[in-house]
Protein backbone atom coordinates (compact mmCIF):
# COMPACT_ATOMS: atom_id res chain seq x y z
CA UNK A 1 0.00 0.00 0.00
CA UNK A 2 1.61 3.28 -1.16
CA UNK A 3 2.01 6.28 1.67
CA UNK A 4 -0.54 8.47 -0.19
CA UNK A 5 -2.96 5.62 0.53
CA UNK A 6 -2.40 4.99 3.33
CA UNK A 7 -2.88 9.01 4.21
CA UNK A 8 -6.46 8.70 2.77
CA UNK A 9 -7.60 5.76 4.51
CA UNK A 10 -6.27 7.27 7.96
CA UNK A 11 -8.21 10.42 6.95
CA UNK A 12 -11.41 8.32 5.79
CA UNK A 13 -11.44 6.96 9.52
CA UNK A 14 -10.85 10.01 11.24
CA UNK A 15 -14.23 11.23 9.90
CA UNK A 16 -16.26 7.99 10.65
CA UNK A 17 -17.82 8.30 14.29
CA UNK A 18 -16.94 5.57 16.78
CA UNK A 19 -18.50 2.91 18.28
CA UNK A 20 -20.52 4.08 21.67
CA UNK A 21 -18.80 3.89 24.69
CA UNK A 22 -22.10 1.84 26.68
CA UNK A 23 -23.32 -0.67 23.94
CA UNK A 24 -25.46 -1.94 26.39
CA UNK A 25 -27.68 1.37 26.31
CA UNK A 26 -29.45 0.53 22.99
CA UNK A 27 -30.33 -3.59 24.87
CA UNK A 28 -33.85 -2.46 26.25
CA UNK A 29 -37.28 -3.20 24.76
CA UNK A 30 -37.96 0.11 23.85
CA UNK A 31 -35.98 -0.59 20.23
CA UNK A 32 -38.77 -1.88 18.95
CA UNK A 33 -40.95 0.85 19.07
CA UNK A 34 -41.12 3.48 16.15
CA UNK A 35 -39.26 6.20 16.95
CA UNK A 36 -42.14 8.56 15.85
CA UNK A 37 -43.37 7.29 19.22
CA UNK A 38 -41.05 7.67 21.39
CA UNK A 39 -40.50 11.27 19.63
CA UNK A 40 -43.82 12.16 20.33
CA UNK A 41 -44.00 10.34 23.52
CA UNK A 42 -40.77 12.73 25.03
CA UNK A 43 -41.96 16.01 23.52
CA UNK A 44 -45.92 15.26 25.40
CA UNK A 45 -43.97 14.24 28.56
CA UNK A 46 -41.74 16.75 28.84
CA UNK A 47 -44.35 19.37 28.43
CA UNK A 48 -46.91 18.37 31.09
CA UNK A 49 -43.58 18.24 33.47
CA UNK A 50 -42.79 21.57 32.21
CA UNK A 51 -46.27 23.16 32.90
CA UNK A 52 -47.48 21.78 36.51
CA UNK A 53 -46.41 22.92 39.56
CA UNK A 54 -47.95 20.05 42.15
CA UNK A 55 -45.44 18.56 44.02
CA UNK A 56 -47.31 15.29 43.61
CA UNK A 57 -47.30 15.26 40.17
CA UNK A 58 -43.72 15.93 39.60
CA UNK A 59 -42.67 13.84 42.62
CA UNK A 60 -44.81 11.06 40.21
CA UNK A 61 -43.40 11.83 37.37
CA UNK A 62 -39.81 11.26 38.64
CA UNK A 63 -40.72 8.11 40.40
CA UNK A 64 -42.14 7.08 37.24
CA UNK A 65 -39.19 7.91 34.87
CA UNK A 66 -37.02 6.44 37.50
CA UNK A 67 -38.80 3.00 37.42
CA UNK A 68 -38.87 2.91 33.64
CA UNK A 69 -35.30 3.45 33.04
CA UNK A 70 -34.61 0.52 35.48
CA UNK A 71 -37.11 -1.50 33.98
CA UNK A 72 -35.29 -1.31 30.99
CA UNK A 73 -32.40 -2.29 31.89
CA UNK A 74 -30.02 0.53 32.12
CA UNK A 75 -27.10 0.47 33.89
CA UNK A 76 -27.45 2.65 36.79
CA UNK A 77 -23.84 3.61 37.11
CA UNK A 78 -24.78 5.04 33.67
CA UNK A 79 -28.13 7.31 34.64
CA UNK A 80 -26.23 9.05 37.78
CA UNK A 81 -22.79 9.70 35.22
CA UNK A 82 -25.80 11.33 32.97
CA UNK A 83 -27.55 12.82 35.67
CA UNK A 84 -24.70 14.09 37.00
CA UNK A 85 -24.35 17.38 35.59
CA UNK A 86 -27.84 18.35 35.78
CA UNK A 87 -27.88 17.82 39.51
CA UNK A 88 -24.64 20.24 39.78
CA UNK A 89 -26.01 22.65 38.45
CA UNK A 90 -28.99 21.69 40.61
CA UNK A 91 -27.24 21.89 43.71
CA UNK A 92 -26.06 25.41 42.87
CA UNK A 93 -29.53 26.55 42.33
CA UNK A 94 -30.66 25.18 45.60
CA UNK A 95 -28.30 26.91 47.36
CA UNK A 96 -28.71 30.23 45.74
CA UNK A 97 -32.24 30.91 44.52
CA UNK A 98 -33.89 31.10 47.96
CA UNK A 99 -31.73 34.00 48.68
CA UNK A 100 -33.56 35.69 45.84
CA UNK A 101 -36.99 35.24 46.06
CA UNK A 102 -39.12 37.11 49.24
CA UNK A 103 -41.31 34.72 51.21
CA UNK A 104 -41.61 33.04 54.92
CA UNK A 105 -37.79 33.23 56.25
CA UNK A 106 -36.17 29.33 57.22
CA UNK A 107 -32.66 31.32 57.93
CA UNK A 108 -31.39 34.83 58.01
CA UNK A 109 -28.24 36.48 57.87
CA UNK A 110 -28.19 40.22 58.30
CA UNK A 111 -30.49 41.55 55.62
CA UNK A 112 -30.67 37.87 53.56
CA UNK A 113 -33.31 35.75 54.22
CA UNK A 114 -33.48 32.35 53.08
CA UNK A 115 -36.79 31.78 52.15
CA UNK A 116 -39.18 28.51 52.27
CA UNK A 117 -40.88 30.07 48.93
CA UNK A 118 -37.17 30.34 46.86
CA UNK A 119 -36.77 26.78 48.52
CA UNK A 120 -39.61 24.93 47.26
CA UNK A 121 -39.38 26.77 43.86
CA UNK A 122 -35.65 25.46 43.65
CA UNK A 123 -36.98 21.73 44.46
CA UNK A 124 -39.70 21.81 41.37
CA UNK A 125 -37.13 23.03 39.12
CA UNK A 126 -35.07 19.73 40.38
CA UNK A 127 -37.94 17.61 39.47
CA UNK A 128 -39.04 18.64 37.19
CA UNK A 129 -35.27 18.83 35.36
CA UNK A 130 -34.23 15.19 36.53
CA UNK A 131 -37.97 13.47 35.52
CA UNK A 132 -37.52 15.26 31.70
CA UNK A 133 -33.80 14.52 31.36
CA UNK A 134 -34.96 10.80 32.19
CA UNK A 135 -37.56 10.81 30.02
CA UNK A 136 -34.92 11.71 27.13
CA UNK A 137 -32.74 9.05 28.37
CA UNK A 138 -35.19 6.74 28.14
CA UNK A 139 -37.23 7.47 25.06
CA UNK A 140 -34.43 8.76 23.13
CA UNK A 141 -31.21 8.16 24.50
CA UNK A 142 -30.50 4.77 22.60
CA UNK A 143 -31.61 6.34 18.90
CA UNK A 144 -29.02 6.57 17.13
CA UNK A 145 -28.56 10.10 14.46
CA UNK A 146 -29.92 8.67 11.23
CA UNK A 147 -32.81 6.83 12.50
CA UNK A 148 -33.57 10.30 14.61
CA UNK A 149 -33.14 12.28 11.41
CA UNK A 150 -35.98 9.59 9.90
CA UNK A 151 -38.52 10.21 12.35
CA UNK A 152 -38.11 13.41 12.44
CA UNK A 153 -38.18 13.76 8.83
CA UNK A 154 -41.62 11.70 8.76
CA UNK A 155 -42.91 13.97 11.22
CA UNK A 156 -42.79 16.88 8.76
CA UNK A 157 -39.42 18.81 10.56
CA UNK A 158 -38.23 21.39 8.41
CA UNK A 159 -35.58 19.50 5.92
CA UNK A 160 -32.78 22.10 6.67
CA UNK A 161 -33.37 21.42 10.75
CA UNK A 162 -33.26 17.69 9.94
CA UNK A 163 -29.91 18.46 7.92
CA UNK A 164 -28.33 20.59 10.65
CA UNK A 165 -29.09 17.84 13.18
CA UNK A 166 -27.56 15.37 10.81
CA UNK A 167 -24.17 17.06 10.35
CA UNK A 168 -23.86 18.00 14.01
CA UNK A 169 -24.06 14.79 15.21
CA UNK A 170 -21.60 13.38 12.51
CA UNK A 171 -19.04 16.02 12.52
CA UNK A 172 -19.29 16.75 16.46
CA UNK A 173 -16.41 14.12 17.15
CA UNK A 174 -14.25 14.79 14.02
CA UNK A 175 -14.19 18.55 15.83
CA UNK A 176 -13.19 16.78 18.82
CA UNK A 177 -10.70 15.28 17.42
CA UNK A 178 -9.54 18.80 15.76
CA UNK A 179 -9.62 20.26 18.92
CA UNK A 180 -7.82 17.29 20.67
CA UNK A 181 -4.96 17.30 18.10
CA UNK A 182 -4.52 21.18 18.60
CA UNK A 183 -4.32 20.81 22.09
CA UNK A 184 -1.44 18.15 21.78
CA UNK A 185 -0.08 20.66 19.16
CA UNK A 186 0.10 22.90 22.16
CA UNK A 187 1.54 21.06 24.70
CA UNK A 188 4.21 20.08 22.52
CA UNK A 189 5.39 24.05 22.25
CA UNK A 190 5.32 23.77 26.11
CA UNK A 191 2.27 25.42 26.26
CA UNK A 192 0.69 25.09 30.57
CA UNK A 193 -2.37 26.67 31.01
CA UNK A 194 -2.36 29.55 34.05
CA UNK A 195 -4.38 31.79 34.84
CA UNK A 196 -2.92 34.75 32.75
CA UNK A 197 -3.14 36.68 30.12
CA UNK A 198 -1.22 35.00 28.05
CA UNK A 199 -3.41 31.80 28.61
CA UNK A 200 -6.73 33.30 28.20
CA UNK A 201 -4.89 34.80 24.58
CA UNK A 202 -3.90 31.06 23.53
CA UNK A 203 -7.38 29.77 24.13
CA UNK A 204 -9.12 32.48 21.92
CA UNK A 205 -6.64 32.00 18.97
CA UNK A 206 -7.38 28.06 19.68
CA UNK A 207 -11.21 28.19 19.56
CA UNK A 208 -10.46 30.62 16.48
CA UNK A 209 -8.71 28.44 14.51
CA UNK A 210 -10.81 25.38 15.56
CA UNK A 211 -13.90 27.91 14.16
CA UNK A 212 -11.48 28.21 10.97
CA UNK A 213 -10.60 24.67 10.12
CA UNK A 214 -14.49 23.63 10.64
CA UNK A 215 -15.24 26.29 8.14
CA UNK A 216 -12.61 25.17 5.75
CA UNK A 217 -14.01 21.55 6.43
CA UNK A 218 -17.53 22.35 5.73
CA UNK A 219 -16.46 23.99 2.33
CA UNK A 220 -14.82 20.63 1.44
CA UNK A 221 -17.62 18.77 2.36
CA UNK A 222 -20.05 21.07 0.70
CA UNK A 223 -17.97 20.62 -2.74
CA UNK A 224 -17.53 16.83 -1.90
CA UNK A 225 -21.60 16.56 -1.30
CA UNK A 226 -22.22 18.41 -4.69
CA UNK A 227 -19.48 16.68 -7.12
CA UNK A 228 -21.74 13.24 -6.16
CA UNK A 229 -25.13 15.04 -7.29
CA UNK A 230 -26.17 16.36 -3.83
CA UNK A 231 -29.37 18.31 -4.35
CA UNK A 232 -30.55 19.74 -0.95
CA UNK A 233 -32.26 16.50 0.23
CA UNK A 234 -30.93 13.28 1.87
CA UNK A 235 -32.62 9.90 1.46
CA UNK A 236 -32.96 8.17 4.67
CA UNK A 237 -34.12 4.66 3.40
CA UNK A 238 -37.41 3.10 3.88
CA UNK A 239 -40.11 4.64 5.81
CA UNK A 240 -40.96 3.09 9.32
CA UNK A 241 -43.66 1.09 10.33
CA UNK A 242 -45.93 1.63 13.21
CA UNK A 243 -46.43 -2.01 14.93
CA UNK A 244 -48.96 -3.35 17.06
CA UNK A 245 -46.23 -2.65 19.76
CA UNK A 246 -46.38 1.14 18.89
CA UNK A 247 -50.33 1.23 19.54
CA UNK A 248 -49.74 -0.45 23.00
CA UNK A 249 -46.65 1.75 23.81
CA UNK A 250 -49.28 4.84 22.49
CA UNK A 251 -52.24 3.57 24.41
CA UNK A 252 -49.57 3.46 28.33
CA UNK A 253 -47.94 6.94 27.19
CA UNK A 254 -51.71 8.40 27.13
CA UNK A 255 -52.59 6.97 30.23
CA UNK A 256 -49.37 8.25 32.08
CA UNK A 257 -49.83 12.09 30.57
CA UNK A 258 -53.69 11.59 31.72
CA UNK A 259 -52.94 10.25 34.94
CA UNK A 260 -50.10 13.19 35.58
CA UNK A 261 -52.76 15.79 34.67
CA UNK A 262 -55.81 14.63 36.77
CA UNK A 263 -53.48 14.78 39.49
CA UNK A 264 -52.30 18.01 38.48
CA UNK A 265 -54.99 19.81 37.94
CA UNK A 266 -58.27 18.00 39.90
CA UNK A 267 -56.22 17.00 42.41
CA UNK A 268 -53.64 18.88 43.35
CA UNK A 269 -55.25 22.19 42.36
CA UNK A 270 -58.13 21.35 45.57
C-alpha cells in the first residue's frame, strides 16, 4: 500500500464516528418501538412536566421515569454519570435561589433571608429537570442520528433542521478530534495553562482556529456533497412502520400524561 494511501484511509477513519462507549444502552425493549413514538411520547412528557407545579405530580413523574429506566435495563452507574451534571447545576440553584426570592424566612443572615418560597421553587425546578432529562434518556437516549433524522423527517421537521441535526451529530467528534490534536499541538510548544493573560490569549486564537478549520471543512464537504449530485435532500431509506407494539406503547404513554394531569390539575389544584 503506497504512503498516499495509506494518508487517505487514515483520513477516511478520522471522519467515521466511533462505536458508543455503553453498547449496552441501545439492549432495552424500547428498540422496537417506532421512533415517531417515542419522539412524540418525550416532547408530550416533557411538556406536562414543564407546565405543573404540584409537588405530587412531579414527585410522580420522577418516580415514574425512575422505574422505567430501570425496567429497561439501564445500567445505573450510567443514569447518575448522565444525571450528573444536571444535579450540579442543581445543587447550585438550591443553594442560591432562595436567597432571591421574598417569602416566609427558614434562615437569616443580616439583611438575607433564606426563604421557604425560593426553597420549594428550587426543588420543582429539580424535578421537574431530573424526571424530563430521564424521560430523554429513556425514550431517546438509545436512537441513534440517522434513525432520529428519519422520524423526524416523517414527522414533517423542516428539511434544513433535519440536515443541521444530521451534520452536528456526525461532525461533532471529528471537531473533537480537531480540537484534541490542537491541544497536543500545544503542549508540545510547552504550552501550561495559568491563569494569565497569556493563557486566556492562547485559548481564543485556539477556539479561532478550531472555528477556521471547521469552516474550511464544511467547504470541502459542501464541494464533496455536490461533485456526487447532492441536491438539498438526503434519502434516509425506507419509511418506518408503526407495529402493534407502537399502539400499545401509544395507548400506556396516554394513560401516564392523563394520569399526571388529573393529578395536576383535579387534584392537586383542591
Amino acid at each position: 500500500m503506497s504512503r498516499s494511501r495509506r494518508w487517505c484511509d487514515t483520513r477516511d477513519r478520522a471522519i467515521l464516528p466511533s462505536p458508543p462507549a455503553e453498547k449496552a444502552e441501545g439492549r432495552f425493549a424500547a428498540l422496537r418501538l417506532d421512533p415517531r413514538g417515542r419522539v412524540l411520547a418525550a416532547v408530550a412528557f416533557s411538556v406536562v412536566v414543564a407546565v405543573a407545579n404540584g409537588f405530587a405530580t412531579l414527585a410522580a413523574a420522577l418516580v415514574l421515569t425512575i422505574l422505567a429506566v430501570l425496567s429497561c435495563g439501564w445500567p445505573v452507574a450510567v443514569v447518575l454519570r448522565r444525571l450528573a451534571p444536571l444535579n450540579s447545576l442543581l445543587l447550585a440553584l438550591v443553594a442560591i435561589l432562595p436567597w432571591t426570592v421574598a417569602g416566609d424566612p427558614l434562615w437569616q443572615a443580616g439583611p438575607l433571608t433564606y426563604s421557604s418560597e425560593g426553597l420549594r421553587l428550587a426543588a420543582r425546578i429539580a424535578l421537574k429537570g431530573n424526571a424530563i432529562v430521564l424521560s430523554l434518556l429513556l425514550l431517546l437516549g438509545s436512537l441513534d442520528g440517522i434513525t432520529l433524522g428519519r422520524a423526524l423527517a416523517q414527522l414533517r421537521l423542516p428539511d434544513k433542521l433535519i440536515h443541521l441535526l444530521l451534520f452536528t451529530i456526525r461532525y461533532l467528534e471529528v471537531l473533537g478530534r480537531e480540537y484534541g490534536r490542537l491541544r497536543v499541538a500545544m503542549r508540545t510548544r510547552g504550552f501550561r495553562a495559568r491563569f494569565n493573560r497569556h493563557t486566556w490569549r492562547s485559548y481564543g486564537h485556539l477556539i479561532g482556529m478550531l472555528l477556521v478549520r471547521s469552516l474550511d471543512r464544511a467547504e470541502r464537504i459542501g464541494a464533496a456533497m455536490k461533485c456526487r449530485g447532492f441536491r438539498g435532500r438526503f434519502y434516509l431509506g425506507e419509511r418506518l412502520v408503526f407495529s402493534q407494539h407502537d399502539a400499545w406503547f401509544a395507548v400506556a404513554a396516554t394513560a401516564v400524561l392523563l394520569g399526571l394531569v388529573f393529578v395536576e390539575w383535579f387534584v392537586w389544584s383542591r
